[in-house]
Each structure stands twice: as C-alpha cells, then as structure tokens.
C-alpha atoms as a PDB file:
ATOM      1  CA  UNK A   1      -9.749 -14.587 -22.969  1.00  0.00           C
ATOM      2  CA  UNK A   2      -7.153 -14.054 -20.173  1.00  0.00           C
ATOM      3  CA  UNK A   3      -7.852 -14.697 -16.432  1.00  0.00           C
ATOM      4  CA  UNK A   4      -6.912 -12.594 -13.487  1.00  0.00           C
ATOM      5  CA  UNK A   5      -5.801 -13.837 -10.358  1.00  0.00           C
ATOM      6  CA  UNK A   6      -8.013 -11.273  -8.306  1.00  0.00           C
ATOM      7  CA  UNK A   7     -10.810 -10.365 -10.720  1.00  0.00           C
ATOM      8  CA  UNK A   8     -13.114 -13.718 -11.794  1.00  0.00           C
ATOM      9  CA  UNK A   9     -15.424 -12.609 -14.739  1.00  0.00           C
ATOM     10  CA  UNK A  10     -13.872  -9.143 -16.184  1.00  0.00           C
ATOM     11  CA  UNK A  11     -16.091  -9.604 -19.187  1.00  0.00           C
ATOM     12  CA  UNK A  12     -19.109 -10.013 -17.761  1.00  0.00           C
ATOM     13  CA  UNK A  13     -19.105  -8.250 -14.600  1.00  0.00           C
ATOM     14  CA  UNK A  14     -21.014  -5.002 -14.021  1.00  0.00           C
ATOM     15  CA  UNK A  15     -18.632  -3.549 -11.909  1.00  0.00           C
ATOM     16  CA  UNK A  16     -15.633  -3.810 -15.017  1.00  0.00           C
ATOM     17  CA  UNK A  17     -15.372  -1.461 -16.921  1.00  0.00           C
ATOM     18  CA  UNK A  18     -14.659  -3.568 -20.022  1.00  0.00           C
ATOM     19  CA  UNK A  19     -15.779  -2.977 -23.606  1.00  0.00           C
ATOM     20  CA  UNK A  20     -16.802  -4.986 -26.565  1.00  0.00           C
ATOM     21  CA  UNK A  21     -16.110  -1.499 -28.478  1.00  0.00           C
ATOM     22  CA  UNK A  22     -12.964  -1.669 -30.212  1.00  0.00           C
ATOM     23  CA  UNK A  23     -10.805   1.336 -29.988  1.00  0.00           C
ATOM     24  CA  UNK A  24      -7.114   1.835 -30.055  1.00  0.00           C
ATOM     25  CA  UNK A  25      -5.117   0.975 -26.724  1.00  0.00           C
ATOM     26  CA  UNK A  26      -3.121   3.929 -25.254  1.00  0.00           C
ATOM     27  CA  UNK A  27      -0.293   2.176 -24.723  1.00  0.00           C
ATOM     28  CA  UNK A  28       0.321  -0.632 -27.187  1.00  0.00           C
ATOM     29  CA  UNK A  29      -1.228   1.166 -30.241  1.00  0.00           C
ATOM     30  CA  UNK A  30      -3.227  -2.210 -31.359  1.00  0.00           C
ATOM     31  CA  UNK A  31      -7.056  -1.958 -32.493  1.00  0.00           C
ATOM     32  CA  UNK A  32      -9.299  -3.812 -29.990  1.00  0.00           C
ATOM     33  CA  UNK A  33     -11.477  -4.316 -27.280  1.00  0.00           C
ATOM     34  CA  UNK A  34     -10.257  -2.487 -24.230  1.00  0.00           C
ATOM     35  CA  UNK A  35     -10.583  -1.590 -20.155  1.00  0.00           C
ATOM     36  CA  UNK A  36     -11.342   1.943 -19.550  1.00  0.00           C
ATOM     37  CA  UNK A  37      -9.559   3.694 -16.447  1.00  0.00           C
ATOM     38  CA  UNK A  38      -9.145   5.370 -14.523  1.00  0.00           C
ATOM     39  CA  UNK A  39      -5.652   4.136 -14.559  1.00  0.00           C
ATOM     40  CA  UNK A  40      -3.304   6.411 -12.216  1.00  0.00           C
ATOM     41  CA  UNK A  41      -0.055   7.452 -11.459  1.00  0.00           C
ATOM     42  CA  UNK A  42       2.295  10.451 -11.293  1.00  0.00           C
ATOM     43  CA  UNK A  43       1.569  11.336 -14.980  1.00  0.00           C
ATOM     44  CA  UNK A  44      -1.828   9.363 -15.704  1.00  0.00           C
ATOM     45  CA  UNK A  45      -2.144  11.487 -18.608  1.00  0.00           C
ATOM     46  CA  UNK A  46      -3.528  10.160 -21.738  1.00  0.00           C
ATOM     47  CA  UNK A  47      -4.247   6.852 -20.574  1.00  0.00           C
ATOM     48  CA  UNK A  48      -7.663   6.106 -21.074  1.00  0.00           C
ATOM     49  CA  UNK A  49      -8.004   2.698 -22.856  1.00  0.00           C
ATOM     50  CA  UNK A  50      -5.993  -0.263 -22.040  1.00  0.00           C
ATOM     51  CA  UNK A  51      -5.882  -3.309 -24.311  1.00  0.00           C
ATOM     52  CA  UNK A  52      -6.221  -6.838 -21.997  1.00  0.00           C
ATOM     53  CA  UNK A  53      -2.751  -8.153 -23.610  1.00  0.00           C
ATOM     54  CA  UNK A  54      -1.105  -4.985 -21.836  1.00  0.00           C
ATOM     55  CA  UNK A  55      -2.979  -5.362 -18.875  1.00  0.00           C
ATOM     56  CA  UNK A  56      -2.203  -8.837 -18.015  1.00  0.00           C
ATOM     57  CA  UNK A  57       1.262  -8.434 -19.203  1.00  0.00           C
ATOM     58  CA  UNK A  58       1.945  -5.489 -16.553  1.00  0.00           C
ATOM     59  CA  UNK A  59       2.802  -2.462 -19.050  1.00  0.00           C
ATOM     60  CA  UNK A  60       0.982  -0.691 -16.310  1.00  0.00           C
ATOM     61  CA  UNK A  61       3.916  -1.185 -14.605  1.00  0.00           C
ATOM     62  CA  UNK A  62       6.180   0.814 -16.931  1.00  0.00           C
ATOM     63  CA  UNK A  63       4.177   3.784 -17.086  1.00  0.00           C
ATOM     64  CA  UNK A  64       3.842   4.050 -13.036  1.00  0.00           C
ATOM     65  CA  UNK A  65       0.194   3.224 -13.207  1.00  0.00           C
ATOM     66  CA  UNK A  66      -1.955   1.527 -11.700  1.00  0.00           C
ATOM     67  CA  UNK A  67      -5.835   0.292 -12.340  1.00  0.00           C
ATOM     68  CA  UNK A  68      -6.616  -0.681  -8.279  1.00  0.00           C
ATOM     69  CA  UNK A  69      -5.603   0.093  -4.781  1.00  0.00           C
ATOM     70  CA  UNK A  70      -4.931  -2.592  -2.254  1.00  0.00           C
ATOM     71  CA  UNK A  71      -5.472  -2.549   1.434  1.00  0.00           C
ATOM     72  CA  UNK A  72      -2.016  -2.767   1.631  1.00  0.00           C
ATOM     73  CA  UNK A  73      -1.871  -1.671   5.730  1.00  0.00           C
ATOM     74  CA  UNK A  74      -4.185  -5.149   6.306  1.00  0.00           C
ATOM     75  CA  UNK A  75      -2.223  -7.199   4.222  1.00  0.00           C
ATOM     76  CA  UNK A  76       0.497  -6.041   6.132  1.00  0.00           C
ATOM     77  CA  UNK A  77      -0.807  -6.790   9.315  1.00  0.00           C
ATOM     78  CA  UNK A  78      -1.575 -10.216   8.261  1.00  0.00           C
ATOM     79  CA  UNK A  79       2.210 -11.330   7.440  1.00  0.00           C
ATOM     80  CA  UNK A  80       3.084  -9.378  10.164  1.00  0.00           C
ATOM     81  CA  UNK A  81       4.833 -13.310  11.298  1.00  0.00           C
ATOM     82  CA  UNK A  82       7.113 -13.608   8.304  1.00  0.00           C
ATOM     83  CA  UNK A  83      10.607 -11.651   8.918  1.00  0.00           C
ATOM     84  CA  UNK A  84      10.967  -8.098   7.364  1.00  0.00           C
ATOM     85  CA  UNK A  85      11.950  -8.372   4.293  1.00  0.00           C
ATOM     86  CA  UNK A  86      10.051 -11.747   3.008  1.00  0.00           C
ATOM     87  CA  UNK A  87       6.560 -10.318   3.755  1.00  0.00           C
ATOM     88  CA  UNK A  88       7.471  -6.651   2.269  1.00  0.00           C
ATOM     89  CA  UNK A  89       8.288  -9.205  -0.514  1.00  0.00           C
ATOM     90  CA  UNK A  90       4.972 -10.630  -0.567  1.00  0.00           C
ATOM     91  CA  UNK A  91       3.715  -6.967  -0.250  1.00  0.00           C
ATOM     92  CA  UNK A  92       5.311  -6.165  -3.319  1.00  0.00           C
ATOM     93  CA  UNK A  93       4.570  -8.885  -5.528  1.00  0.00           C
ATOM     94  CA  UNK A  94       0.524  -9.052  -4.585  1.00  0.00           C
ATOM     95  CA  UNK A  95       0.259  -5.392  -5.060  1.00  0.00           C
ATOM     96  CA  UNK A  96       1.959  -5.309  -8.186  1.00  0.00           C
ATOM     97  CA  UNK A  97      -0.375  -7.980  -9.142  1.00  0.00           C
ATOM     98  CA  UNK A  98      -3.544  -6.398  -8.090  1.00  0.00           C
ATOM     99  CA  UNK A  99      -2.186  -2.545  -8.982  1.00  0.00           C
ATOM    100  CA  UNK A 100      -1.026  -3.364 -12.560  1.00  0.00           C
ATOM    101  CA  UNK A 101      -2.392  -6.446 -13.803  1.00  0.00           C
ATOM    102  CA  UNK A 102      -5.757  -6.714 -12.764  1.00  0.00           C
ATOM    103  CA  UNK A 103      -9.110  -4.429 -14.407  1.00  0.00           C
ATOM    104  CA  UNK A 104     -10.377  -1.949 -12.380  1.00  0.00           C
ATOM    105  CA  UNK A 105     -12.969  -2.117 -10.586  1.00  0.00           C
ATOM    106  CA  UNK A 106     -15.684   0.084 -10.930  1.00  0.00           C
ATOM    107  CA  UNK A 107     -17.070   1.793  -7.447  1.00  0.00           C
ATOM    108  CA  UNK A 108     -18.501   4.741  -6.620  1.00  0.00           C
ATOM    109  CA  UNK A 109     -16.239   5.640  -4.185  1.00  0.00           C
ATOM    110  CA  UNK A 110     -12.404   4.478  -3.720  1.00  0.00           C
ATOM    111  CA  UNK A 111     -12.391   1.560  -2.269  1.00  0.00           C
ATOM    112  CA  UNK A 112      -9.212  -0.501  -1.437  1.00  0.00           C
ATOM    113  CA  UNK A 113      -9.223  -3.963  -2.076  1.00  0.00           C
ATOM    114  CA  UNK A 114      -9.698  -6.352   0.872  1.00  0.00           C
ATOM    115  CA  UNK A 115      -7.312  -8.636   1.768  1.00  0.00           C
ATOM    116  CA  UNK A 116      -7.261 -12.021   3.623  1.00  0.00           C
ATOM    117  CA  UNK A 117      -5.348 -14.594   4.908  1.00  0.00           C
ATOM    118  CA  UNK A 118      -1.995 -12.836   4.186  1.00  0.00           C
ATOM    119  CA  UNK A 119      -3.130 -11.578  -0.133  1.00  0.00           C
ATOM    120  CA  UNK A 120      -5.750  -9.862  -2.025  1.00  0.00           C
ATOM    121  CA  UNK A 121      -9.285 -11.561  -2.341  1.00  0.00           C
ATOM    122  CA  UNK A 122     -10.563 -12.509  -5.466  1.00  0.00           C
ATOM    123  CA  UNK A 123     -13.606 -10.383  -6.779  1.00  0.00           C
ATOM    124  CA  UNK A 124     -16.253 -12.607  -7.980  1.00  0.00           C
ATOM    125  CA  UNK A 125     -19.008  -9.652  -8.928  1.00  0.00           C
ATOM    126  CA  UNK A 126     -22.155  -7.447  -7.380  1.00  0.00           C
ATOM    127  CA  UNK A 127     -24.367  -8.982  -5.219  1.00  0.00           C
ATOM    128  CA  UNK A 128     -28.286  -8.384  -3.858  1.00  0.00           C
ATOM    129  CA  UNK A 129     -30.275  -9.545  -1.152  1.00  0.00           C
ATOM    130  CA  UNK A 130     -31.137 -12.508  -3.292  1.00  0.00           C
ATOM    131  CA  UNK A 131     -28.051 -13.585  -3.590  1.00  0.00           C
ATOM    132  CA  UNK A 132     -26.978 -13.137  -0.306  1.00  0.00           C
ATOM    133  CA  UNK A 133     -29.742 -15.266   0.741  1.00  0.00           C
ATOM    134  CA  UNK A 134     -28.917 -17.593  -1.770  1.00  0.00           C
ATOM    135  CA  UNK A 135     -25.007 -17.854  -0.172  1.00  0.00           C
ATOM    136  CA  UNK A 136     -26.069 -17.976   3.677  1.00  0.00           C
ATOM    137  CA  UNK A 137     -26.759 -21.685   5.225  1.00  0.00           C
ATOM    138  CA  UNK A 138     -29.314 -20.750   6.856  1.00  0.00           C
ATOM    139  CA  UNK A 139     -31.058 -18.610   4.121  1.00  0.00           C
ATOM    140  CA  UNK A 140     -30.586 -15.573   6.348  1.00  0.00           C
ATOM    141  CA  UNK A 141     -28.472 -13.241   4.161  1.00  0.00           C
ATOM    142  CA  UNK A 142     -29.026 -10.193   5.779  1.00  0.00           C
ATOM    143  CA  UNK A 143     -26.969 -12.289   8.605  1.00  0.00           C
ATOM    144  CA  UNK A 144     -24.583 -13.827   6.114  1.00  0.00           C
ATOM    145  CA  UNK A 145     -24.496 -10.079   5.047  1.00  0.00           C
ATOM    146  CA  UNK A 146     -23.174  -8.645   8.797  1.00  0.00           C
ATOM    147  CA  UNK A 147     -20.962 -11.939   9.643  1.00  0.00           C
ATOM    148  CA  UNK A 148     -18.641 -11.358   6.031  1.00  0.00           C
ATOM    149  CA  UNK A 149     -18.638  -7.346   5.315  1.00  0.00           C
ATOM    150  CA  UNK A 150     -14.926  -5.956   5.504  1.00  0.00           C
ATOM    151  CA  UNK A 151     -13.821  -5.119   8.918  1.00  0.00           C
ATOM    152  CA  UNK A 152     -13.030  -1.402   7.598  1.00  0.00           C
ATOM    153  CA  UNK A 153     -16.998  -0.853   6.506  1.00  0.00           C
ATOM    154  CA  UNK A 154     -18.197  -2.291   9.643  1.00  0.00           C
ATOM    155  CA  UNK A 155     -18.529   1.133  11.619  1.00  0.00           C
ATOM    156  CA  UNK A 156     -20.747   2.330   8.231  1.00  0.00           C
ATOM    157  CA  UNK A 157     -23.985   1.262   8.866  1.00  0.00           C
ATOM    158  CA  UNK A 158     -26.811   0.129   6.406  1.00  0.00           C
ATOM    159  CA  UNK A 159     -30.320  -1.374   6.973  1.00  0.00           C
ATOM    160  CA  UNK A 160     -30.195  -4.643   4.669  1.00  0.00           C
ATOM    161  CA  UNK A 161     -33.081  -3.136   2.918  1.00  0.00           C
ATOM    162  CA  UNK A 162     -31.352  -0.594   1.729  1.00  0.00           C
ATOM    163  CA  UNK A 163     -29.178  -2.961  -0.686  1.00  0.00           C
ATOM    164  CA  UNK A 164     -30.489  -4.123  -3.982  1.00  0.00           C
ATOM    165  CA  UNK A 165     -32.401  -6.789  -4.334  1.00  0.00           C
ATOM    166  CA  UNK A 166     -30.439  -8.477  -6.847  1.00  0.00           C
ATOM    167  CA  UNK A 167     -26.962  -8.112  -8.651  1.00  0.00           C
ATOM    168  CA  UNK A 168     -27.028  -5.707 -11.593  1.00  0.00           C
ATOM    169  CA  UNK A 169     -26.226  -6.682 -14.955  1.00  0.00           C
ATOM    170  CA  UNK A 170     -23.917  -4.995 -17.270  1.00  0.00           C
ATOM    171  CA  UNK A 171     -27.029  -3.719 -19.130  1.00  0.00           C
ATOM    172  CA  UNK A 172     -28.661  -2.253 -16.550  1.00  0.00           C
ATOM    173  CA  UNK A 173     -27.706   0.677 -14.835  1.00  0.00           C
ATOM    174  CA  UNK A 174     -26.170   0.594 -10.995  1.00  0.00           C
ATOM    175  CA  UNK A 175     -28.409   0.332  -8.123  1.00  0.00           C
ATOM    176  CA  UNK A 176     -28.379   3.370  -5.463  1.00  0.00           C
ATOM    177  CA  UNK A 177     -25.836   0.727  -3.251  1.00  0.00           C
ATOM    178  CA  UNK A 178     -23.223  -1.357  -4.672  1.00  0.00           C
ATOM    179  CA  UNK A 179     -22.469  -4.468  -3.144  1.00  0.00           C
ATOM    180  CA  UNK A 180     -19.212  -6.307  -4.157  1.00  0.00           C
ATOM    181  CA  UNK A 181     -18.717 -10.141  -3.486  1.00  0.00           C
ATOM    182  CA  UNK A 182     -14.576 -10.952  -2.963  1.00  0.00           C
ATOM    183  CA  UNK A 183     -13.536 -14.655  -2.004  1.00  0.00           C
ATOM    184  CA  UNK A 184     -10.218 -15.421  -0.124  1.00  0.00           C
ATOM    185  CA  UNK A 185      -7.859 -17.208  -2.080  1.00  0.00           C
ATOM    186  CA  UNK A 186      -6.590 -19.485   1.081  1.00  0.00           C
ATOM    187  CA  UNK A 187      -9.494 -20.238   3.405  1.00  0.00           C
ATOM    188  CA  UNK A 188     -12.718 -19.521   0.753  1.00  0.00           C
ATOM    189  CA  UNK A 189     -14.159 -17.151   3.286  1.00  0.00           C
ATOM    190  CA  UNK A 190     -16.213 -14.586   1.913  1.00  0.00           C
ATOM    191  CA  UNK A 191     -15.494 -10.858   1.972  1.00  0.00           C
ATOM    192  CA  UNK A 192     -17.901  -8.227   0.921  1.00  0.00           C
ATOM    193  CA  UNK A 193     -17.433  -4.479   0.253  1.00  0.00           C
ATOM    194  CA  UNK A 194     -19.976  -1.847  -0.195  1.00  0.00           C
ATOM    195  CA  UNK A 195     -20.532   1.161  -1.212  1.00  0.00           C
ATOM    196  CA  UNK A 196     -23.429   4.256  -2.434  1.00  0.00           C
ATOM    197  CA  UNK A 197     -23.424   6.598  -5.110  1.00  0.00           C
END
C-alpha cells in the first residue's frame, strides 16, 4: 500500500474514490484495483481508472492531468517572503504533488485544496459533530468547528446542526453535508472544508 503526502487513508476513506474492484488501468494497461476520476486536463478523454502505481509515480503528469485542484492563490500568498522564483518553485513542486500524485477527493462541489503554512494540508477524512466534539479541548465542537473552517468558506454560513452527526463510512452513503478534516503539515493546525450536495 503506498502513502500520499496529502491524502492519509485513500483506502479507507469515504471521500476516495478507491476500489477493491479490479479493472484495467487507463494508462498503464495492468489488471488491478484502481482510483476512479475524474482526472482532468486538456484531453481528459478516456481516463477513467487509474492504477495506484501510476498515481503515485506521477503518469498523471504525462498525460496533462490532474486528480485535485490546489488553492494555489493562498499558497501563494503564504510564501509571498521567499524571492520570486524560489516560492513559484515551491508552487510548482506542491502542486504537482497534490495535482498528479495524490487520489481525488471526492466532493460534491469543486473544492480547492486548503493550504497552510506555506503547502497543501494533509486530508485525514469526513468528519461529524461527534467528532468534532471529540477534537475540541473544551468538548465544544461546534466552536472547534467555527475557530478551524477554511478562511474561503467562512462567508458560507451553516447552523452546526445542519452537519452530520458522525463521519460516513465507505459503506454508507454521503450525508446531505460533507465535512472534510485536513491537518497542516508544519504547525498541526486543523483545517476543515465543507460542502452540500
């Protein structure tokens, strides 16, 4: 089993779109389990089932594809101290990273991935009230809920009761809101991104 930089569980997660179900990888030709798409690009065609070898290895790359979309204008922001051409650099490689060799997440709506601290969070899955609770200090998740949601879904408002009360599993299908847990890589902060159907 491979690990991602940016995605924690792939396997597992209910917002991957992963599959035990083996199939035949559109771009490597091999027999296998497999991430479904959408994978995009200036000729996306065809591409509907990627193999993790080819995903973790970049052949996204190669085909001008890619399987997520940063908030690249945030990240910018937040090397906006190194000189030019180091942090477009930075840009580059982290996007790559998150673009072609991470799976895609699976929202509702298209939502770029945070960033913090100067690169892409980690996703570390769907979250509920419980679990918010669960993460606060205090117990108070609905707070914990307000202090950590991404500055960009701040002006979108949402009564707490209105998210589910617990993660999903894979097995189940998606609550009416979809609540997705990210970690900073440098400072551990929390970041959380929603969403509705």
């Amino acid at each position: 089993m491979r690990t991602f930089k940016y995605f924690e569980s792939p396997r597992t997660s209910a917002a991957s779109s992963w599959t035990e179900e083996e199939d035949t990888c559109d771009l490597c030709g091999n027999e296998g389990p497999w991430y479904e798409g959408p994978f995009v690009g200036e000729d996306d065609d065809g591409v509907e089932r990627v193999c993790e070898e080819c995903l973790a290895g970049g052949e996204l790359t190669g085909q001008g594809l890619s399987a997520n979309t940063g908030d690249v204008d945030t990240l910018r922001a937040q090397l906006q101290a190194l000189p030019p051409a180091e942090r477009e650099t930075r840009i580059g490689e982290r996007t790559e990273e998150l673009q072609s060799r991470t799976p895609p997440l699976v929202t509702w709506q298209d939502l770029p991935w945070p960033a913090h601290c100067g690169d892409y969070c980690r996703f570390l899955g769907e979250t509920g009230r419980k679990e918010l609770d669960a993460l606060a200090p205090d117990g108070n998740g609905e707070a914990f809920f307000h202090k950590h949601v991404y500055e960009a879904d701040r002006e979108l408002r949402i009564d707490f009761a209105e998210l589910p009360p617990e993660a999903p599993t894979r097995d189940e299908d998606a609550w009416e809101v979809g609540v997705y847990l990210f970690r900073c890589l440098d400072c551990g902060t929390h970041v959380i991104r929603w969403d509705a159907n």
